[in-house]
N, C-alpha and C. Protein backbone atom coordinates (compact mmCIF):
# COMPACT_ATOMS: atom_id res chain seq x y z
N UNK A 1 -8.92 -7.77 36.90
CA UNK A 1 -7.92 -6.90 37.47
C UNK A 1 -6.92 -6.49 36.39
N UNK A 2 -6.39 -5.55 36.16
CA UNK A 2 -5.62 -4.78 35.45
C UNK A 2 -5.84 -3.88 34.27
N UNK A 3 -7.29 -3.70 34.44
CA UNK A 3 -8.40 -3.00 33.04
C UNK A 3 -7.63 -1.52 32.89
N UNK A 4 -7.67 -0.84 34.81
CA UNK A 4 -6.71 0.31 34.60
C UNK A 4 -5.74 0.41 33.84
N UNK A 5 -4.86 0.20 34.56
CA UNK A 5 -3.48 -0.11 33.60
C UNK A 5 -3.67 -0.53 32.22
N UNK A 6 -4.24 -1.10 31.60
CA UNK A 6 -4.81 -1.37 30.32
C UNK A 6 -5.52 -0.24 29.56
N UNK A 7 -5.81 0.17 29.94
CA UNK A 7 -6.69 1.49 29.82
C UNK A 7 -5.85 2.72 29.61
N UNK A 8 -4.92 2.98 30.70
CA UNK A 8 -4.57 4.00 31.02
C UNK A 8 -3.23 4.07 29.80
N UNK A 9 -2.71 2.87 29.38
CA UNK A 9 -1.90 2.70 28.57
C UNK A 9 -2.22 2.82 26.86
N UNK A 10 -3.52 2.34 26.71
CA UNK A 10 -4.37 2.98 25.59
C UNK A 10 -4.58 3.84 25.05
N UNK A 11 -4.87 4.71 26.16
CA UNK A 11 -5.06 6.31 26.25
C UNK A 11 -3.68 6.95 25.77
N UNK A 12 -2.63 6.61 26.79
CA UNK A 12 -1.79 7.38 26.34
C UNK A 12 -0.87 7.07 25.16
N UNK A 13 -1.26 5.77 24.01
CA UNK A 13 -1.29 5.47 23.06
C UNK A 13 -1.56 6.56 21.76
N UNK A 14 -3.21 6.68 22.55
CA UNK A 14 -3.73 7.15 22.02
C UNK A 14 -3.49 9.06 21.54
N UNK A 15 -3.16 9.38 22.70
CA UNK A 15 -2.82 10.40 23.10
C UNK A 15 -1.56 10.74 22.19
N UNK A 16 -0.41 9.97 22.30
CA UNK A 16 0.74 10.23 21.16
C UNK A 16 0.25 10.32 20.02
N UNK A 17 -0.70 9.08 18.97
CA UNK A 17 -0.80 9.52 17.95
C UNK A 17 -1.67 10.81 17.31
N UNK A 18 -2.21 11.12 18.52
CA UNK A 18 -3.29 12.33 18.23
C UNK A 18 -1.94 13.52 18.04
N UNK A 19 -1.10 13.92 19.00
CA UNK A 19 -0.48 14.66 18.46
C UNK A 19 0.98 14.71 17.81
N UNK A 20 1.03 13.36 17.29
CA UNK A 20 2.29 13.46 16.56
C UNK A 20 2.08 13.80 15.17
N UNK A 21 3.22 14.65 15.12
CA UNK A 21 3.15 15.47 13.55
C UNK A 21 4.76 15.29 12.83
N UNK A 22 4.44 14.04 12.27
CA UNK A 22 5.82 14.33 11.32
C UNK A 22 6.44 15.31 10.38
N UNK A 23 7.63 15.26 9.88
CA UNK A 23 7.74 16.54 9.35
C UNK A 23 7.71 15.65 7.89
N UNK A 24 6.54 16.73 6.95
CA UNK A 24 5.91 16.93 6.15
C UNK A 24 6.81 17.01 4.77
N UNK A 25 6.67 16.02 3.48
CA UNK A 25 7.63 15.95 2.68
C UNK A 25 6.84 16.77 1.43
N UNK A 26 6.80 18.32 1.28
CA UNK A 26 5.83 18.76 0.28
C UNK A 26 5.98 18.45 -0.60
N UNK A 27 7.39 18.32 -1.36
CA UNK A 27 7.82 18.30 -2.75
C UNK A 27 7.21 17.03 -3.04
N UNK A 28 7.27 15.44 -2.49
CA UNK A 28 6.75 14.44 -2.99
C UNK A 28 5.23 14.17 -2.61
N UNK A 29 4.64 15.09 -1.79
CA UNK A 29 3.18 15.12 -1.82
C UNK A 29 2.48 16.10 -2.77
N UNK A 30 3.37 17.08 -3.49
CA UNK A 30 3.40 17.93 -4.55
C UNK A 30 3.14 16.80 -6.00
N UNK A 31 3.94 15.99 -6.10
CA UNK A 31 4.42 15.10 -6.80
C UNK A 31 3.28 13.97 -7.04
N UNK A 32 2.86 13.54 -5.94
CA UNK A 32 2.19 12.33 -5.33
C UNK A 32 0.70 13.01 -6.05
N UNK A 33 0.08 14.35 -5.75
CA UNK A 33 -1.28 15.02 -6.32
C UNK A 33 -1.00 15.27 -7.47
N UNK A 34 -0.34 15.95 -8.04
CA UNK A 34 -0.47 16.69 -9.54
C UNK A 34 -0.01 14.92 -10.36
N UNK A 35 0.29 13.98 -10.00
CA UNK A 35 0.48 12.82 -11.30
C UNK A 35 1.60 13.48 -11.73
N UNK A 36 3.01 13.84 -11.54
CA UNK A 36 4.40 13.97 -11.88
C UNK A 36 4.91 12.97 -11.01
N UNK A 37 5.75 12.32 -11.97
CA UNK A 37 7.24 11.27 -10.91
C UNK A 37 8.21 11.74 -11.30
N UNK A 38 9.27 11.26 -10.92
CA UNK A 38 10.63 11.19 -11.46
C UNK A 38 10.93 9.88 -12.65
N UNK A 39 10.30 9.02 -12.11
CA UNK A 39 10.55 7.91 -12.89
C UNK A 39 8.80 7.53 -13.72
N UNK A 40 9.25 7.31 -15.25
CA UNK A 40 8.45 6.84 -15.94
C UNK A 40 7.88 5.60 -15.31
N UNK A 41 6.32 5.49 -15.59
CA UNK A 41 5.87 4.25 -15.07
C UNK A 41 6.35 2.83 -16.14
N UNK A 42 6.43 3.25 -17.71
CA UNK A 42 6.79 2.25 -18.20
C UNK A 42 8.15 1.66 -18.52
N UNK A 43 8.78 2.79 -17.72
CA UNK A 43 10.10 2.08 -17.39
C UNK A 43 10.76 1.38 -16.40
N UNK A 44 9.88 1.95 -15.00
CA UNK A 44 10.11 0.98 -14.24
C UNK A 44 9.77 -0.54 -13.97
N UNK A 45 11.19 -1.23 -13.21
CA UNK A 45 11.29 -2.39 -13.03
C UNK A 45 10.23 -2.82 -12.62
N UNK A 46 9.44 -2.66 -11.85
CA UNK A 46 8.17 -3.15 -10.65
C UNK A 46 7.52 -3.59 -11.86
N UNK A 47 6.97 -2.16 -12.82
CA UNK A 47 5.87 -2.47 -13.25
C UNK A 47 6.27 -3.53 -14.83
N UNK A 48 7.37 -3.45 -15.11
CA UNK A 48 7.75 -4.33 -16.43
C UNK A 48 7.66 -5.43 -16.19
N UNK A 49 8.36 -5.71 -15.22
CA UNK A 49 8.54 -7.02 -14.74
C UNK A 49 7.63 -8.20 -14.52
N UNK A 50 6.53 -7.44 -14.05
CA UNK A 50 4.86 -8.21 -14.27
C UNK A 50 4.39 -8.30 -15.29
N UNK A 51 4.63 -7.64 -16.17
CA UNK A 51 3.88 -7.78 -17.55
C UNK A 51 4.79 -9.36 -18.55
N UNK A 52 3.54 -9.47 -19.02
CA UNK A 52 4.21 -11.16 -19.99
C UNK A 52 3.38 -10.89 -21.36
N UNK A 53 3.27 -11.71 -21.85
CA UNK A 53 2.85 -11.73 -23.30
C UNK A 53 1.69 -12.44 -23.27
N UNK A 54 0.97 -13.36 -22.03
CA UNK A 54 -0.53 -13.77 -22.05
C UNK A 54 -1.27 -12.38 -21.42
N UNK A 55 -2.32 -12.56 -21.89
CA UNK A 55 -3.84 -11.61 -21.72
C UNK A 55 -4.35 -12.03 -20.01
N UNK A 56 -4.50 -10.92 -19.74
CA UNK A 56 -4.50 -11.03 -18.20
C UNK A 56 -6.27 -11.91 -18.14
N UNK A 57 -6.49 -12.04 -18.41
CA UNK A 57 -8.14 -12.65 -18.29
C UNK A 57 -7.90 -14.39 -18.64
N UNK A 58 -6.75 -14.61 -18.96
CA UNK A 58 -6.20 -16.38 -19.19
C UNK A 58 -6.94 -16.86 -18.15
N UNK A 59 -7.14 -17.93 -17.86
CA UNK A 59 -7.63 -18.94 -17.16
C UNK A 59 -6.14 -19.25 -16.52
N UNK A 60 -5.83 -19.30 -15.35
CA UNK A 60 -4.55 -19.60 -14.81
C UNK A 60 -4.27 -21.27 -14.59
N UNK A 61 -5.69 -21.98 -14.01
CA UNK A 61 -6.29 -23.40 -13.92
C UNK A 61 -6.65 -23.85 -14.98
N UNK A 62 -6.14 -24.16 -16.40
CA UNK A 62 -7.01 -24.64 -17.37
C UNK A 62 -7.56 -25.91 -17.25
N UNK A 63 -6.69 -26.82 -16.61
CA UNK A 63 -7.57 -28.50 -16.93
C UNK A 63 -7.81 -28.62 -14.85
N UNK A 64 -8.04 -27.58 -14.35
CA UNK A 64 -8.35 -28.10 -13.13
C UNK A 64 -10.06 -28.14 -12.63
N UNK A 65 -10.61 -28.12 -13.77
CA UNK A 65 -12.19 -28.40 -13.42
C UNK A 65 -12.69 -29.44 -13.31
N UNK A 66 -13.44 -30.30 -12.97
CA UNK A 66 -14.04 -31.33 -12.85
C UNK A 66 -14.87 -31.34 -14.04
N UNK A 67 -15.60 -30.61 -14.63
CA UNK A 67 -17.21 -30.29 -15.66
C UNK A 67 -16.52 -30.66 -17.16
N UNK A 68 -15.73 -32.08 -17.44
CA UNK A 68 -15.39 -31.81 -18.65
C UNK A 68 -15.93 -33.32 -19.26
């Protein structure tokens, strides 16, 4: 019992996202295709901040093997 209602609430779930249309940001989907930012990638924080001075292929576990 209650598949209707379950159903019927789905639908009209469903129904909103079929026609919702946000409003559309061209300039940064302009931005987002052609590979232009505002901000340099090697200046930003995000991406500096991860970078270190070991070689990304390090062994992160060095003495955690058993096979020695």
């Amino acid at each position: 019992m209650g598949r209707g209602r379950q159903k019927a609430k789905q639908t009209k779930v469903a129904r909103d996202l079929k026609y919702y249309s946000p409003d559309t940001n061209y300039k940064a989907l302009e931005q987002e295709l052609t590979g232009h930012s505002r901000t340099d990638v090697a200046t930003d924080s995000r991406h500096s901040a991860s970078r270190s001075d070991e070689p990304e292929d390090r062994d992160p576990y060095p003495g955690w093997s058993d096979d020695r």
